[in-house]
PDB file of N, CA and C in Angstrom:
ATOM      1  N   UNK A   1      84.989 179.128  44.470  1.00  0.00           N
ATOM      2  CA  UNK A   1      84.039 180.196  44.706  1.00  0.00           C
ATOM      3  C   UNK A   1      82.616 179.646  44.567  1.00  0.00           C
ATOM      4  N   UNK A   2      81.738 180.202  45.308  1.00  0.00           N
ATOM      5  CA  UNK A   2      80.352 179.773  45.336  1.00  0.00           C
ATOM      6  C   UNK A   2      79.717 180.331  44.118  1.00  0.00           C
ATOM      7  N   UNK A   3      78.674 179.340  43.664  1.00  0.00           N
ATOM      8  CA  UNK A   3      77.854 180.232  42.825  1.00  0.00           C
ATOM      9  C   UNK A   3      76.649 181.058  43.763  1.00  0.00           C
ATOM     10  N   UNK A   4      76.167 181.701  42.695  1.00  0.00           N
ATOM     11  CA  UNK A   4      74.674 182.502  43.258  1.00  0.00           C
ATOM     12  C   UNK A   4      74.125 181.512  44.135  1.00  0.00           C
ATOM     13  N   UNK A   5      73.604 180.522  43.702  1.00  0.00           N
ATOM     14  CA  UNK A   5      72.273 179.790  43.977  1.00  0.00           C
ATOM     15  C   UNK A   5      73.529 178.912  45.577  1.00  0.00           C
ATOM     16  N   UNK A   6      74.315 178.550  45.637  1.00  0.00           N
ATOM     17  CA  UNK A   6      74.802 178.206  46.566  1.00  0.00           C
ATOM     18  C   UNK A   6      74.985 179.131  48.056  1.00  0.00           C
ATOM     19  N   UNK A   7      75.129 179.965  47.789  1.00  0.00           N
ATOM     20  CA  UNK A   7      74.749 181.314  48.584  1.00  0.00           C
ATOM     21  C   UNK A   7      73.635 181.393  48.792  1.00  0.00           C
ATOM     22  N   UNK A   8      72.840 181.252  48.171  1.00  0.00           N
ATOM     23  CA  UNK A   8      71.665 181.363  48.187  1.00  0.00           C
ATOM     24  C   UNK A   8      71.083 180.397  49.283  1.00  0.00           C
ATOM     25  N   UNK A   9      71.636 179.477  49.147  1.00  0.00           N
ATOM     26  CA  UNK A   9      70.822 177.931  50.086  1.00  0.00           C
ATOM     27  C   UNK A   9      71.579 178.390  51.231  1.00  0.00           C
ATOM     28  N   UNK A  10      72.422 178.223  50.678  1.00  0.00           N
ATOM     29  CA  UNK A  10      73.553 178.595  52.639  1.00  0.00           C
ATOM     30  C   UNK A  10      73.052 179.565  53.507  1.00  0.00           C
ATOM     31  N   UNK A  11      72.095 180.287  52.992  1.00  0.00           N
ATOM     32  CA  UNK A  11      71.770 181.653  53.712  1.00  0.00           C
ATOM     33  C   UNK A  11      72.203 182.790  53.938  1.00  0.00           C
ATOM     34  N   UNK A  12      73.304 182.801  52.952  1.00  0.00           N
ATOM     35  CA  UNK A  12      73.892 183.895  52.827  1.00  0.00           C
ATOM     36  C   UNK A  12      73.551 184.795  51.596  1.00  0.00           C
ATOM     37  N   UNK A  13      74.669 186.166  52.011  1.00  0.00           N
ATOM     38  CA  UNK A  13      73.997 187.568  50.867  1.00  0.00           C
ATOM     39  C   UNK A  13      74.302 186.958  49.246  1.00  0.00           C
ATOM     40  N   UNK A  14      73.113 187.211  48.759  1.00  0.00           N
ATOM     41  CA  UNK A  14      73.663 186.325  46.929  1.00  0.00           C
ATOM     42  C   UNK A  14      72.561 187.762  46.137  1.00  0.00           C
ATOM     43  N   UNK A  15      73.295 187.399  44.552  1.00  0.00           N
ATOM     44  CA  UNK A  15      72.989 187.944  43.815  1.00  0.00           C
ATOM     45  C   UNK A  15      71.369 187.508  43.078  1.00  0.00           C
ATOM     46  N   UNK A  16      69.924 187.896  43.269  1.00  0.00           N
ATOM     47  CA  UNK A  16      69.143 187.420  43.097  1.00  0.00           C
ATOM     48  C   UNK A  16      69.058 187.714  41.478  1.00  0.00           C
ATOM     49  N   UNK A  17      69.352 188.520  40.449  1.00  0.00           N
ATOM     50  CA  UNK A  17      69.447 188.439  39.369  1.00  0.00           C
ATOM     51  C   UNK A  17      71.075 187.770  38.606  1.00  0.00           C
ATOM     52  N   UNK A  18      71.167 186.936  39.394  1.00  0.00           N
ATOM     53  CA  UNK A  18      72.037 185.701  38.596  1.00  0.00           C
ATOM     54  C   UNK A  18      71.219 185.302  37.650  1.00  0.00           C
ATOM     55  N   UNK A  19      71.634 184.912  36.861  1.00  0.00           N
ATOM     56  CA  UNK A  19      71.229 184.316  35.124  1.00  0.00           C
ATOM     57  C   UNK A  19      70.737 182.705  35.719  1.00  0.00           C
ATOM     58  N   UNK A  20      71.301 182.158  36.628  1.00  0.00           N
ATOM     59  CA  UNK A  20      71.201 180.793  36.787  1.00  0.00           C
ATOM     60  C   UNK A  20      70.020 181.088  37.580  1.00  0.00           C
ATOM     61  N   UNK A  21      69.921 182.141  38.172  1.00  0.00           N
ATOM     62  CA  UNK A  21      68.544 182.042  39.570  1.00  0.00           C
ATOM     63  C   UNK A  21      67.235 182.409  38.600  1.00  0.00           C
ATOM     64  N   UNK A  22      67.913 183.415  37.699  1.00  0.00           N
ATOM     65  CA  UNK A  22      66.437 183.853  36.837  1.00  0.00           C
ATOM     66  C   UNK A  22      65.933 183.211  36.240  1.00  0.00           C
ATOM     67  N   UNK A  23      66.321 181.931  35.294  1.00  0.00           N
ATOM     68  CA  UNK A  23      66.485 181.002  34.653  1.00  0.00           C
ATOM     69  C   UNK A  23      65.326 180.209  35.170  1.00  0.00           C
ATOM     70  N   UNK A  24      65.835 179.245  36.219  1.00  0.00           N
ATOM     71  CA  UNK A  24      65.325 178.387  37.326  1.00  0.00           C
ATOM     72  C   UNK A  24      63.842 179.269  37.671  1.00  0.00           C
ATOM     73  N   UNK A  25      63.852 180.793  38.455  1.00  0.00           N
ATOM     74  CA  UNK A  25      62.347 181.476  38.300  1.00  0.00           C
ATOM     75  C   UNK A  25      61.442 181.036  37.558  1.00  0.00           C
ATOM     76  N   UNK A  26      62.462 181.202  36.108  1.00  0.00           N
ATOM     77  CA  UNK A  26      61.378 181.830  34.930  1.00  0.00           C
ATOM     78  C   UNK A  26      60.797 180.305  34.766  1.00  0.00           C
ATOM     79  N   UNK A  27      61.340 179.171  34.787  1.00  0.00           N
ATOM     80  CA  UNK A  27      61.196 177.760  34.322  1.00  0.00           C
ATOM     81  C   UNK A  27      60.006 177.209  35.491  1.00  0.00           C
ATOM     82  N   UNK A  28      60.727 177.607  36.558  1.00  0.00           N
ATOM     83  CA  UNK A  28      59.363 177.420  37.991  1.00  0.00           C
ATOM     84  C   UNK A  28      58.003 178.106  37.256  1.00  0.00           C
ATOM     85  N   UNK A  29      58.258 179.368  36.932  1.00  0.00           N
ATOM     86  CA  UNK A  29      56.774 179.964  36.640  1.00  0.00           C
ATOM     87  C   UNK A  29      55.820 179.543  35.682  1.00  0.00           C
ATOM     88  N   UNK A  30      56.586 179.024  34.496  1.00  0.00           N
ATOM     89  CA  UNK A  30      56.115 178.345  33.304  1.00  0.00           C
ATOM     90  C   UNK A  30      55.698 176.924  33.972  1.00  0.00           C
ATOM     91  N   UNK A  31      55.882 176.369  34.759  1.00  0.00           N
ATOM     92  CA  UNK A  31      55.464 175.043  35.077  1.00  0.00           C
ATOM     93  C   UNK A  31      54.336 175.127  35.869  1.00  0.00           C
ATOM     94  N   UNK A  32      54.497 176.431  36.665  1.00  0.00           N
ATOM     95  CA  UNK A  32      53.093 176.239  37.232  1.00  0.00           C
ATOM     96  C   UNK A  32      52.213 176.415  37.168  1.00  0.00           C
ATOM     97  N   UNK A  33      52.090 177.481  35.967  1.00  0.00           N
ATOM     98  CA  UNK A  33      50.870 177.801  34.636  1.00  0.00           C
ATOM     99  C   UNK A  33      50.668 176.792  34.399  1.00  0.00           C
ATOM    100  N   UNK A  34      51.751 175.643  34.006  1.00  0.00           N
ATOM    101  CA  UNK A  34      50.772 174.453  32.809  1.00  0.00           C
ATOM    102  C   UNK A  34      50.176 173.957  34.129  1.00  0.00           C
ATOM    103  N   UNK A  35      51.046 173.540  35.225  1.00  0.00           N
ATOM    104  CA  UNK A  35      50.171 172.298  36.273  1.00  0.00           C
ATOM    105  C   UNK A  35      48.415 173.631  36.492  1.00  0.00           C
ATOM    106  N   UNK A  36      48.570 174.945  36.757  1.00  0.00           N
ATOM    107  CA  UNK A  36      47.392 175.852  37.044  1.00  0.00           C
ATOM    108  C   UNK A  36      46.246 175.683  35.848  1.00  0.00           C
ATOM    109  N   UNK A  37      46.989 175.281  34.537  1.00  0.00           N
ATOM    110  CA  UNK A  37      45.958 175.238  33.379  1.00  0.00           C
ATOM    111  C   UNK A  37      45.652 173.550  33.058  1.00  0.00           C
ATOM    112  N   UNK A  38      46.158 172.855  33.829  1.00  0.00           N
ATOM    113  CA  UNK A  38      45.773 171.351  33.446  1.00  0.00           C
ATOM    114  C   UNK A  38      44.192 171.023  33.975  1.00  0.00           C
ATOM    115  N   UNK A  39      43.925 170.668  33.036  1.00  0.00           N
ATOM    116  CA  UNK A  39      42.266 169.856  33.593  1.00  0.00           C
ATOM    117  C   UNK A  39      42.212 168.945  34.250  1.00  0.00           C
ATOM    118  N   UNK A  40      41.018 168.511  35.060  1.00  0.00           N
ATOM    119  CA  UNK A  40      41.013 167.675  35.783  1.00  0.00           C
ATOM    120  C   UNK A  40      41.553 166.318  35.514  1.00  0.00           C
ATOM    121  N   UNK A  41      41.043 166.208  34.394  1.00  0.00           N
ATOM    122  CA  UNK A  41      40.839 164.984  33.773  1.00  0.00           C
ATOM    123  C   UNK A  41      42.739 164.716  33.274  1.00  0.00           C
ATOM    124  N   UNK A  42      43.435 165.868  33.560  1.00  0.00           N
ATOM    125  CA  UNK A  42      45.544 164.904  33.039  1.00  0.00           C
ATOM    126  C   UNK A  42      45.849 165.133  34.226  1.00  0.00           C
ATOM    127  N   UNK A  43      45.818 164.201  34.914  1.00  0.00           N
ATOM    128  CA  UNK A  43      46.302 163.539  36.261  1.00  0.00           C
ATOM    129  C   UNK A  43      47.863 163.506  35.923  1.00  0.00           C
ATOM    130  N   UNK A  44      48.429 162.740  34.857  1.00  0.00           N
ATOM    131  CA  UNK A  44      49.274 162.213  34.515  1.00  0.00           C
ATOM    132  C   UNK A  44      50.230 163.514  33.790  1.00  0.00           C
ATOM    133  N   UNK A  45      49.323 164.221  33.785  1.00  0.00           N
ATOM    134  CA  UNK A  45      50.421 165.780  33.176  1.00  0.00           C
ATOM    135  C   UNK A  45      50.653 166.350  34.356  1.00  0.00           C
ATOM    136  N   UNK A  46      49.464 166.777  35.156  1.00  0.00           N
ATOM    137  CA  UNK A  46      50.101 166.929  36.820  1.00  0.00           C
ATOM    138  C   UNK A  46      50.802 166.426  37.159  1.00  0.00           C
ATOM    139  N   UNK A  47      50.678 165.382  37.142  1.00  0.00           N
ATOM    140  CA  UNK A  47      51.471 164.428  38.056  1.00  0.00           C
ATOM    141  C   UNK A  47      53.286 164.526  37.788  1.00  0.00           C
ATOM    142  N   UNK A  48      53.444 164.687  36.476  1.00  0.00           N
ATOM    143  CA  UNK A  48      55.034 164.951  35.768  1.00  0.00           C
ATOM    144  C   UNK A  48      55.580 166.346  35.904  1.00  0.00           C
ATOM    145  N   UNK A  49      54.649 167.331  35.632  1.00  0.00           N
ATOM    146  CA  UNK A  49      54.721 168.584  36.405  1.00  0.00           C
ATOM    147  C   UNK A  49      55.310 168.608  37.622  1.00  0.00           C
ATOM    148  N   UNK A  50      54.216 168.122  38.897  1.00  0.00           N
ATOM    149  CA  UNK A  50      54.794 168.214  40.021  1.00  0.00           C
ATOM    150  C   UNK A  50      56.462 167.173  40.211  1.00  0.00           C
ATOM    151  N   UNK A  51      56.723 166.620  39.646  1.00  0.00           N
ATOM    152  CA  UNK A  51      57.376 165.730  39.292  1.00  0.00           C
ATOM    153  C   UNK A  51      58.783 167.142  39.337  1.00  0.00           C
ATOM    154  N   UNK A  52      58.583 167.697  38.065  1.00  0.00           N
ATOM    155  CA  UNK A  52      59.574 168.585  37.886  1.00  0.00           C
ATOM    156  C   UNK A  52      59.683 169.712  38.925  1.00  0.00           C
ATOM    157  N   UNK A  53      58.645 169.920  39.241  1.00  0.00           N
ATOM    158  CA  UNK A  53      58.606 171.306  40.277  1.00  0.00           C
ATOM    159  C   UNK A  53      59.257 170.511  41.855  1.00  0.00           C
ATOM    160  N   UNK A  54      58.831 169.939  42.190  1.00  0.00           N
ATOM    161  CA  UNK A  54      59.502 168.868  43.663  1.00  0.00           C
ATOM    162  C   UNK A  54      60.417 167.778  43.459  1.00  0.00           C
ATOM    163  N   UNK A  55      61.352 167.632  42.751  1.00  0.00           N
ATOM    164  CA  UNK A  55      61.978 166.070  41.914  1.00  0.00           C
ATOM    165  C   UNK A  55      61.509 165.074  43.202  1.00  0.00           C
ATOM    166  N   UNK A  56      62.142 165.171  44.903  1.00  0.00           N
ATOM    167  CA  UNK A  56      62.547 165.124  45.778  1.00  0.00           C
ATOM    168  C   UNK A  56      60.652 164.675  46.451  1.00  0.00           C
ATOM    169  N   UNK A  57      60.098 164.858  46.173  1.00  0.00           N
ATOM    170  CA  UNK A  57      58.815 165.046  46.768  1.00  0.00           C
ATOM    171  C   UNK A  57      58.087 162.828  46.939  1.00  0.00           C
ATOM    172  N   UNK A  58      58.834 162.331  46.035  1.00  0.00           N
ATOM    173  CA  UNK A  58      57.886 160.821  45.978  1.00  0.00           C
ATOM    174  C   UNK A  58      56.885 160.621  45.146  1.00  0.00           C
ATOM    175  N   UNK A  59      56.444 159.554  45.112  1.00  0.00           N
ATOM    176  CA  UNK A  59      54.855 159.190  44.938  1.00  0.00           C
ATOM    177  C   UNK A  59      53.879 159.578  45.773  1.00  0.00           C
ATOM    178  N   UNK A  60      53.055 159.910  44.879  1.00  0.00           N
ATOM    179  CA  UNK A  60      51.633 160.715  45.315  1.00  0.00           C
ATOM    180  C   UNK A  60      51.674 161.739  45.758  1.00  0.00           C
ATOM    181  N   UNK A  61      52.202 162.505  45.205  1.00  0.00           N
ATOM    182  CA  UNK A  61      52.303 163.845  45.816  1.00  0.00           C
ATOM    183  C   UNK A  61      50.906 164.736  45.258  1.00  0.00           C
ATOM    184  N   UNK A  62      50.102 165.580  45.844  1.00  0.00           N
ATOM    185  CA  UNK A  62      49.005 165.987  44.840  1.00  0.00           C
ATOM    186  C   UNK A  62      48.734 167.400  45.538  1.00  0.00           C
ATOM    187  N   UNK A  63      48.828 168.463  44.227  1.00  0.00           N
ATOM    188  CA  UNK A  63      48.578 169.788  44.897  1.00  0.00           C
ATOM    189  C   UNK A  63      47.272 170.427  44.070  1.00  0.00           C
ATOM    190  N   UNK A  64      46.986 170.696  44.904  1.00  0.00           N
ATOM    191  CA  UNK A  64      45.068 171.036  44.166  1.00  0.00           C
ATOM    192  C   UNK A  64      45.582 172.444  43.184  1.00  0.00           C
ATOM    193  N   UNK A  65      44.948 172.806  42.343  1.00  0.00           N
ATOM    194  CA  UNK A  65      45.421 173.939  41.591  1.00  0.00           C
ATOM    195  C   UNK A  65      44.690 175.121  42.062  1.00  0.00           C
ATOM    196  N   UNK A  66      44.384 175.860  42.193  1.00  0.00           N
ATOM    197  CA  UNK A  66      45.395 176.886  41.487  1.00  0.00           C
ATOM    198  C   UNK A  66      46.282 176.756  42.684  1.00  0.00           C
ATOM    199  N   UNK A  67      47.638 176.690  42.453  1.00  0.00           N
ATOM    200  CA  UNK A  67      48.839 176.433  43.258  1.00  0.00           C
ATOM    201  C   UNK A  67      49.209 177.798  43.235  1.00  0.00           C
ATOM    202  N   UNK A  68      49.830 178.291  43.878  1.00  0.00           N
ATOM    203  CA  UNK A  68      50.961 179.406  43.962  1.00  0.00           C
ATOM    204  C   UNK A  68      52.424 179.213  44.573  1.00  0.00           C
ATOM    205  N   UNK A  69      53.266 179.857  44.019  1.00  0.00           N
ATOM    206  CA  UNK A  69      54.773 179.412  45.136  1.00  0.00           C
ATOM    207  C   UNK A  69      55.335 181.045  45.032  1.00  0.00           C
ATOM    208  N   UNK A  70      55.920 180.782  46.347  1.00  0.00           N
ATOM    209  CA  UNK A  70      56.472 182.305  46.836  1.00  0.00           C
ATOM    210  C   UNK A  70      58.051 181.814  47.268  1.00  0.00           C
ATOM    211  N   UNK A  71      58.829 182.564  47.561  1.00  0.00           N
ATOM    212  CA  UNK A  71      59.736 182.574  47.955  1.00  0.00           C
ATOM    213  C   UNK A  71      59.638 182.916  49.504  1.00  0.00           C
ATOM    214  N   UNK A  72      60.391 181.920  50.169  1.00  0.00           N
ATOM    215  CA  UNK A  72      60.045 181.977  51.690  1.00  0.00           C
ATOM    216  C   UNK A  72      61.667 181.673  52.194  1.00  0.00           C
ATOM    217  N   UNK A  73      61.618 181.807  53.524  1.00  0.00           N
ATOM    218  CA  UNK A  73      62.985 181.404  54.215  1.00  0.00           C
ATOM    219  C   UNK A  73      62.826 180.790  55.816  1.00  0.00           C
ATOM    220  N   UNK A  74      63.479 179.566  55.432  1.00  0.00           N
ATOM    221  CA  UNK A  74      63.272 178.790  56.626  1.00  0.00           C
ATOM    222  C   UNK A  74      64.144 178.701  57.830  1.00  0.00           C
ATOM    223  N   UNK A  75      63.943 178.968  58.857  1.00  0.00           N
ATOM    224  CA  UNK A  75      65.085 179.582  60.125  1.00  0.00           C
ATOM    225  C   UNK A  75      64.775 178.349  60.740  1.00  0.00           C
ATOM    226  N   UNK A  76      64.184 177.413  60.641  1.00  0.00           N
ATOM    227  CA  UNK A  76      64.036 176.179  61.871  1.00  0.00           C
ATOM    228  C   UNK A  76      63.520 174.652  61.324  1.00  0.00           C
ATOM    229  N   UNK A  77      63.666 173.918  62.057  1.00  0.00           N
ATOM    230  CA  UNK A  77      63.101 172.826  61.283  1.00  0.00           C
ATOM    231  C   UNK A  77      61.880 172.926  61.564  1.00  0.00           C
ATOM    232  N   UNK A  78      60.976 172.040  60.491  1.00  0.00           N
ATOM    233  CA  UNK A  78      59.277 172.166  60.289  1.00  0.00           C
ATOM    234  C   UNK A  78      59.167 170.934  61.161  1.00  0.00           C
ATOM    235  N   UNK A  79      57.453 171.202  61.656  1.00  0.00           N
ATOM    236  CA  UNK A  79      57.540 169.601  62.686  1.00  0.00           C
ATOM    237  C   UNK A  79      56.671 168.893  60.884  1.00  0.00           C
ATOM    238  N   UNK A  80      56.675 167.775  61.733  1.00  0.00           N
ATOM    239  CA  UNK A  80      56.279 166.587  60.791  1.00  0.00           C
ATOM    240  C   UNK A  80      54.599 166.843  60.463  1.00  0.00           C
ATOM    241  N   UNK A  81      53.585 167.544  60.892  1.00  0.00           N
ATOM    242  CA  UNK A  81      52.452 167.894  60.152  1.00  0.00           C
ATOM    243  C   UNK A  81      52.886 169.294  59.531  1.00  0.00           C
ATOM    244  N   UNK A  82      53.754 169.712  59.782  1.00  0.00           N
ATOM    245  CA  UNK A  82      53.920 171.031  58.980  1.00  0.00           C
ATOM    246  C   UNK A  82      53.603 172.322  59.664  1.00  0.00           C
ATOM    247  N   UNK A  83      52.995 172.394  61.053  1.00  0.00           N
ATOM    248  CA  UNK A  83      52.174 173.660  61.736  1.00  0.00           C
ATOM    249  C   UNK A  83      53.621 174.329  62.302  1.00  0.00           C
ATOM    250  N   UNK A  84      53.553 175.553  61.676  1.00  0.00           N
ATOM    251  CA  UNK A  84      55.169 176.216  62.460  1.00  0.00           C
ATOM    252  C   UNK A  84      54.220 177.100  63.600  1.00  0.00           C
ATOM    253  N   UNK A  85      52.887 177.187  64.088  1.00  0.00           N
ATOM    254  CA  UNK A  85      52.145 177.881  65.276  1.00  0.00           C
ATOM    255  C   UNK A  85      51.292 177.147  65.679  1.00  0.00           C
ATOM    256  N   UNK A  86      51.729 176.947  66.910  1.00  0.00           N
ATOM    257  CA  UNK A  86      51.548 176.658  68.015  1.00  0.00           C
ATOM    258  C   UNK A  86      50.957 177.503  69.357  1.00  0.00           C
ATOM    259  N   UNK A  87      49.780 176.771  69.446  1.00  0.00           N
ATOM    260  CA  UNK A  87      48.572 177.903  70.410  1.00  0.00           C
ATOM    261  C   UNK A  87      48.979 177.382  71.971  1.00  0.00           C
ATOM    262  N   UNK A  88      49.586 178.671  72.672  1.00  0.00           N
ATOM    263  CA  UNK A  88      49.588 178.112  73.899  1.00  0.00           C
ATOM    264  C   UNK A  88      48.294 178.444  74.770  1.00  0.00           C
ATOM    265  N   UNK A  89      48.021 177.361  75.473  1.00  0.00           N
ATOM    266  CA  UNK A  89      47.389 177.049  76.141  1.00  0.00           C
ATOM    267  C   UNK A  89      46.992 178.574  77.328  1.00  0.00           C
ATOM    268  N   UNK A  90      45.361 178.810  77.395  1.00  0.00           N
ATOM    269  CA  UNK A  90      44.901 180.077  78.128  1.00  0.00           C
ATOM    270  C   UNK A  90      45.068 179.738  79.686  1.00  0.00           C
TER     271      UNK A  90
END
């Protein structure tokens, strides 16, 4: 059987107050207060922050603060600069 959060990725109907999903929320939200309250000057606390918030993300990753994250859903692949709109031509 699937858990919540596996349902969840698959795109299918899931339970959004699973203990494991609220959990993961509540831990996202607390991290992005500290990276939102870090001073300029701890690069290196950012830097482990984003670390935890993206594991997957690499070296040099750098997000200017005040950051926000929303919950979004992705129906397509992203192109490689990231623009999902596209201006057609008048």
């Amino acid at each position: 059987m699937k858990t919540e959060k596996e349902k969840m990725l698959a795109g299918e109907l899931y339970d959004p107050l699973d203990r494991q999903l609220t959990e993961e929320r509540t831990r996202t939200r607390l991290l992005l207060k500290e990276l939102n309250d870090a001073r300029e000057d701890e690069a290196e606390a950012r830097a482990r922050i984003l670390r935890e918030l993206i594991p997957g993300a690499g070296e040099g990753l750098w997000l200017q603060p005040l950051f926000y994250c929303n919950c979004s859903v992705v129906t397509r692949d992203i192109p490689a600069d990231g623009c999902l709109c596209r201006r057609q031509p008048l």
